[in-house]
Protein backbone atom coordinates (compact mmCIF):
# COMPACT_ATOMS: atom_id res chain seq x y z
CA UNK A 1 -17.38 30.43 -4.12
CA UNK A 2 -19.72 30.47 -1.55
CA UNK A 3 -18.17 30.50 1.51
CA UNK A 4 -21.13 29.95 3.76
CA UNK A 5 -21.75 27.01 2.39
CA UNK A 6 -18.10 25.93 2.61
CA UNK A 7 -18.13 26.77 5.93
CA UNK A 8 -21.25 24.58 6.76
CA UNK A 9 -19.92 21.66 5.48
CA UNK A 10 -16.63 22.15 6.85
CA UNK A 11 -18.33 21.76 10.46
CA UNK A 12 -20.73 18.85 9.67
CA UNK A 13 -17.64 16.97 8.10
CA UNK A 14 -15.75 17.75 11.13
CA UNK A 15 -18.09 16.66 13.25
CA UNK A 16 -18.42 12.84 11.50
CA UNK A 17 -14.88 12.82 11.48
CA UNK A 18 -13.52 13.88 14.67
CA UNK A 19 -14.39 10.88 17.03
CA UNK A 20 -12.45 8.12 14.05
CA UNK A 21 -9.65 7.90 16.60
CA UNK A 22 -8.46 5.01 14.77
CA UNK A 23 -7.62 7.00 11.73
CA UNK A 24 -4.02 8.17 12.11
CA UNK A 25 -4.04 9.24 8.56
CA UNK A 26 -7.31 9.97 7.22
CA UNK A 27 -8.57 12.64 9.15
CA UNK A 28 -10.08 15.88 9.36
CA UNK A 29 -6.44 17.24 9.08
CA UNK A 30 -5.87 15.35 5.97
CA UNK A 31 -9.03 16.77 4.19
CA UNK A 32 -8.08 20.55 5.36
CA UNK A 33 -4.57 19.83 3.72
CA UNK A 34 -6.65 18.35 0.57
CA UNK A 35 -9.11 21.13 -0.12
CA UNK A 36 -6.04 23.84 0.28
CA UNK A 37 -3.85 22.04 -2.30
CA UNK A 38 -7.11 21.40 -4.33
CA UNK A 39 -7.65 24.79 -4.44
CA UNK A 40 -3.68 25.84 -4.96
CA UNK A 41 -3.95 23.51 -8.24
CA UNK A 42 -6.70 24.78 -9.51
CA UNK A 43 -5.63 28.12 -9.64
CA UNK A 44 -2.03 27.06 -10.58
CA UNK A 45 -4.08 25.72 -13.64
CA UNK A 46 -5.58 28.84 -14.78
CA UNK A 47 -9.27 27.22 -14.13
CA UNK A 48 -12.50 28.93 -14.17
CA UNK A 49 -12.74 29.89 -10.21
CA UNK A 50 -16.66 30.27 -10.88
CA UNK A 51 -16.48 26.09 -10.89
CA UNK A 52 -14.03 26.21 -7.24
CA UNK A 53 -16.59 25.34 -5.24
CA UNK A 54 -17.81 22.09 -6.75
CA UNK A 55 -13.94 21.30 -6.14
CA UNK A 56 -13.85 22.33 -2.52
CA UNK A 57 -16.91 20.57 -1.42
CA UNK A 58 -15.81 17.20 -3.09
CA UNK A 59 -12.54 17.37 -1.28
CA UNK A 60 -14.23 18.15 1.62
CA UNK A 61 -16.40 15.38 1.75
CA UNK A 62 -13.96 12.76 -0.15
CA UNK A 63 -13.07 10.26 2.89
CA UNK A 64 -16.12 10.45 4.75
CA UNK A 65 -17.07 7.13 3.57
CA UNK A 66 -14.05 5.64 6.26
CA UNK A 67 -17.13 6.33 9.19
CA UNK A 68 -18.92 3.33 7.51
CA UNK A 69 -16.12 0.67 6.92
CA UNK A 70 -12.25 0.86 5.84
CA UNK A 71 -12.48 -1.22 2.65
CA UNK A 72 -15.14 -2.33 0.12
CA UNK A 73 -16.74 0.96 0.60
CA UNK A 74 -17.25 1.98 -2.90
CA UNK A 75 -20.85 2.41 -2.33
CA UNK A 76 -20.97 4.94 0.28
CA UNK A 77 -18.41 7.10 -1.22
CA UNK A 78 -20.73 9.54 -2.60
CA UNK A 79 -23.73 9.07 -1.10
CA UNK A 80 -22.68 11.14 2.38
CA UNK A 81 -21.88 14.01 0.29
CA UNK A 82 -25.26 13.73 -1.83
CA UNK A 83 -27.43 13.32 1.39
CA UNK A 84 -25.98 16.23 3.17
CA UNK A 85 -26.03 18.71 -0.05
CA UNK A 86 -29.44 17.58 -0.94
CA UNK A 87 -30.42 18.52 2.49
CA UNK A 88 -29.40 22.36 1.90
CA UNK A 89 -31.18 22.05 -1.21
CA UNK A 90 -27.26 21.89 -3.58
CA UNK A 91 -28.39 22.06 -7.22
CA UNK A 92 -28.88 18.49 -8.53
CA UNK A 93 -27.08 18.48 -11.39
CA UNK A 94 -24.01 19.78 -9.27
CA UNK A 95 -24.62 16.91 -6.82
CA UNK A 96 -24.28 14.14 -9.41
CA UNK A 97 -21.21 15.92 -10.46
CA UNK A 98 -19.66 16.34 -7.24
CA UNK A 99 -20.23 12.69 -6.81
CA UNK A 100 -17.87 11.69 -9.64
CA UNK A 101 -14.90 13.71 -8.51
CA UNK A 102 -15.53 12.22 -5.52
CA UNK A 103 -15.79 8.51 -6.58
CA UNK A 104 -12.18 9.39 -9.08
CA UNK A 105 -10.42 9.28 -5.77
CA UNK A 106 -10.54 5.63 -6.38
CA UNK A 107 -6.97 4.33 -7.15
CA UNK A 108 -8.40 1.84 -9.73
CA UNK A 109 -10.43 4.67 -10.66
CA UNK A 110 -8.89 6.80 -13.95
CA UNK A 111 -9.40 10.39 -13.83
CA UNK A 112 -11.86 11.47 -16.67
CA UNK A 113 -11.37 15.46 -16.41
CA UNK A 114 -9.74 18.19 -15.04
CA UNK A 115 -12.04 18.20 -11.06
CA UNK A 116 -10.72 14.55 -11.09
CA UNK A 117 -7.05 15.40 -11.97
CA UNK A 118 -6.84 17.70 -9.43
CA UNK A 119 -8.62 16.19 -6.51
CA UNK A 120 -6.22 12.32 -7.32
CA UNK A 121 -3.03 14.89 -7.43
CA UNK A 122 -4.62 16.61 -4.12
CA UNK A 123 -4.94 13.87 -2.28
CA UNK A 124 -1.76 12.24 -2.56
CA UNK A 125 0.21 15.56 -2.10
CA UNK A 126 1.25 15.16 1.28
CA UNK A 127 3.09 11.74 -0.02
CA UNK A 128 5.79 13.88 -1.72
CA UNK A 129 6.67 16.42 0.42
CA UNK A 130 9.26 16.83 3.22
CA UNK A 131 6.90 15.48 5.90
CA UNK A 132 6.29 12.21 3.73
CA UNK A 133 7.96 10.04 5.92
CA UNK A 134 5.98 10.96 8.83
CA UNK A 135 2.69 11.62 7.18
CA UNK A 136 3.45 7.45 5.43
CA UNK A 137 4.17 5.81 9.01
CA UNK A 138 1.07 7.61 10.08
CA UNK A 139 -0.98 5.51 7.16
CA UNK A 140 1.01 2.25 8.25
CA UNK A 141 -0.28 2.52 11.77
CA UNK A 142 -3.54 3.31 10.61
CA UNK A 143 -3.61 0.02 8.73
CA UNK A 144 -2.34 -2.37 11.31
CA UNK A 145 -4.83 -0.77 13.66
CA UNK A 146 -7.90 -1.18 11.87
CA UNK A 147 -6.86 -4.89 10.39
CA UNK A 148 -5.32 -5.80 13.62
CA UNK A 149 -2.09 -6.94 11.64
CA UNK A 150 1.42 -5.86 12.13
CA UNK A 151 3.57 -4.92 8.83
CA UNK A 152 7.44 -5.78 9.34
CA UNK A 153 9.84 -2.85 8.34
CA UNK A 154 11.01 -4.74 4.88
CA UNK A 155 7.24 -5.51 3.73
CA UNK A 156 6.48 -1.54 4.10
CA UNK A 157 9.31 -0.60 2.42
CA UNK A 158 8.92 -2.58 -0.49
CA UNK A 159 5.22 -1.91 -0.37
CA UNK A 160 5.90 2.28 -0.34
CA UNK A 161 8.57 2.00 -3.08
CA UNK A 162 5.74 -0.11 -4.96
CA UNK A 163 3.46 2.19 -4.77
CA UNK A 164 5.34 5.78 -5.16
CA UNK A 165 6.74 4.39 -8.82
CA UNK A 166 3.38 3.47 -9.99
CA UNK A 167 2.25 6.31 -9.07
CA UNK A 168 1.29 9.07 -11.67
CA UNK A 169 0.83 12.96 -11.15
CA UNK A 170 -2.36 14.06 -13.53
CA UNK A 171 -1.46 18.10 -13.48
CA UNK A 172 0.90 19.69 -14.98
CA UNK A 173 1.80 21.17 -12.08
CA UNK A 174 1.92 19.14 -9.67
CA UNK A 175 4.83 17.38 -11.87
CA UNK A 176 6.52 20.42 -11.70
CA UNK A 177 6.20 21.01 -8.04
CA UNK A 178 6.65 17.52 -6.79
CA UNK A 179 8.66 15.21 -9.16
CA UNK A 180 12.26 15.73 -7.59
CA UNK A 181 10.63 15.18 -4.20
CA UNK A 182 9.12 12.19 -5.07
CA UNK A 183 12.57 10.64 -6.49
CA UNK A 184 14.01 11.82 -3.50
CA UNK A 185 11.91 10.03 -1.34
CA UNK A 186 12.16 6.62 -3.62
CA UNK A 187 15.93 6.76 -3.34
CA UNK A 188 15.09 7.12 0.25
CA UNK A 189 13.02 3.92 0.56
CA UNK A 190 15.81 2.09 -1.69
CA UNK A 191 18.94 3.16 0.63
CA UNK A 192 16.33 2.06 3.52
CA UNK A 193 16.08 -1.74 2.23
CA UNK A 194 19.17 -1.99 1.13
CA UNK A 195 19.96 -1.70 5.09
CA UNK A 196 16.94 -4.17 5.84
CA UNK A 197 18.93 -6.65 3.82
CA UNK A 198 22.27 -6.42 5.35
C-alpha cells in the first residue's frame, strides 16, 4: 500500500470535511474509524493485501458526498473521489473500481464482491459496539439538525430497532465479532420502549 498516497488523501479529505459542523455523525472521525476496521476485515479475511489500498482510499473518500447535500446525493458519491485521484494521475481502471465500492455503501445498494462486503460491514461497525448508543444519538441529532425536525424518543426507538434487525453483516467475520453485540443492543432498544409505553 502506498502510504504516501494514503496520506495525501487523508489530508485533502480532512480538509473538505472538517468545517461540516452540522455533521455529528459523519465526520472525519467516522471515516478514520472506517478505513481502520476496513483494513482489520480485510486482513481478518485472509485477502490479497497487494489490493488494500483500493480499499483504504474508497473508505476514505466514502461520505464526502455529505459536502454537497444530505440526501438524493447518489450522483456525487463517486465523483469527489474520481476527480481528486485523477488529479494525481490514480490508474483509471482502479478509479472506476474504487467508484463502485464506493457507490455499495448505498443501503439499497447490494454488495457485489468482497471490497463491497467489507466497506457495508465497515461502515456500520461502530453501530454494534459498546459505544453504539452514543455513536446512534450522535446520528439522531445529526438528522434533526440538518432537516430541522425533532424525532420523539418512541419514533427513534422503534426506528433503531427497525433498522438493526434488517440489518445484515456481509463477512464472515464481522458475524463473528459483532452478532452478540448487536442482540444485545436490540434487547436494549426493546426494554427501552417497553418503558416509553408505560
Amino acid at each position: 500500500m502506498n502510504k504516501q498516497i494514503i496520506h495525501w488523501i487523508k489530508d485533502y479529505v480532512n480538509t473538505i470535511l472538517w468545517w461540516l459542523d452540522q455533521l455529528y455523525y459523519h465526520q472525519y472521525e467516522h471515516t478514520l474509524e472506517v478505513v481502520d476496521r476496513s483494513i482489520e476485515l480485510w486482513i481478518e479475511e485472509w485477502l490479497n493485501e497487494n489490493d488494500l489500498e483500493i480499499l483504504a482510499i474508497a473508505a476514505l473518500f466514502h461520505d464526502t458526498w455529505f459536502i454537497i447535500q444530505y440526501e438524493n446525493n447518489e450522483n456525487y458519491w463517486a465523483s469527489i473521489a474520481k476527480n481528486y485521484l485523477k488529479s494525481i494521475l490514480y490508474p483509471k481502471d482502479k478509479i472506476k473500481l474504487i467508484q463502485n465500492i464506493i457507490l455499495s455503501t448505498s443501503s439499497d445498494k447490494k454488495a457485489e464482491n468482497i471490497y463491497e462486503k467489507i466497506l457495508k460491514d465497515a461502515d456500520t461497525d461502530n453501530l454494534w459496539r459498546d459505544d453504539f448508543f452514543e455513536k446512534w444519538e450522535r446520528l439522531r441529532k445529526e438528522i434533526e439538525t440538518i432537516k430541522k425536525i425533532k424525532i420523539l424518543d418512541p419514533d427513534w426507538c422503534h426506528y433503531s430497532i427497525k433498522f438493526l434487525k434488517e440489518h445484515q453483516f456481509l463477512t464472515i467475520t464481522e458475524i463473528s465479532q459483532r452478532q452478540q453485540k448487536k442482540e444485545e443492543n436490540i434487547k436494549k432498544l426493546e426494554n427501552q420502549l417497553k418503558e416509553f409505553k408505560k
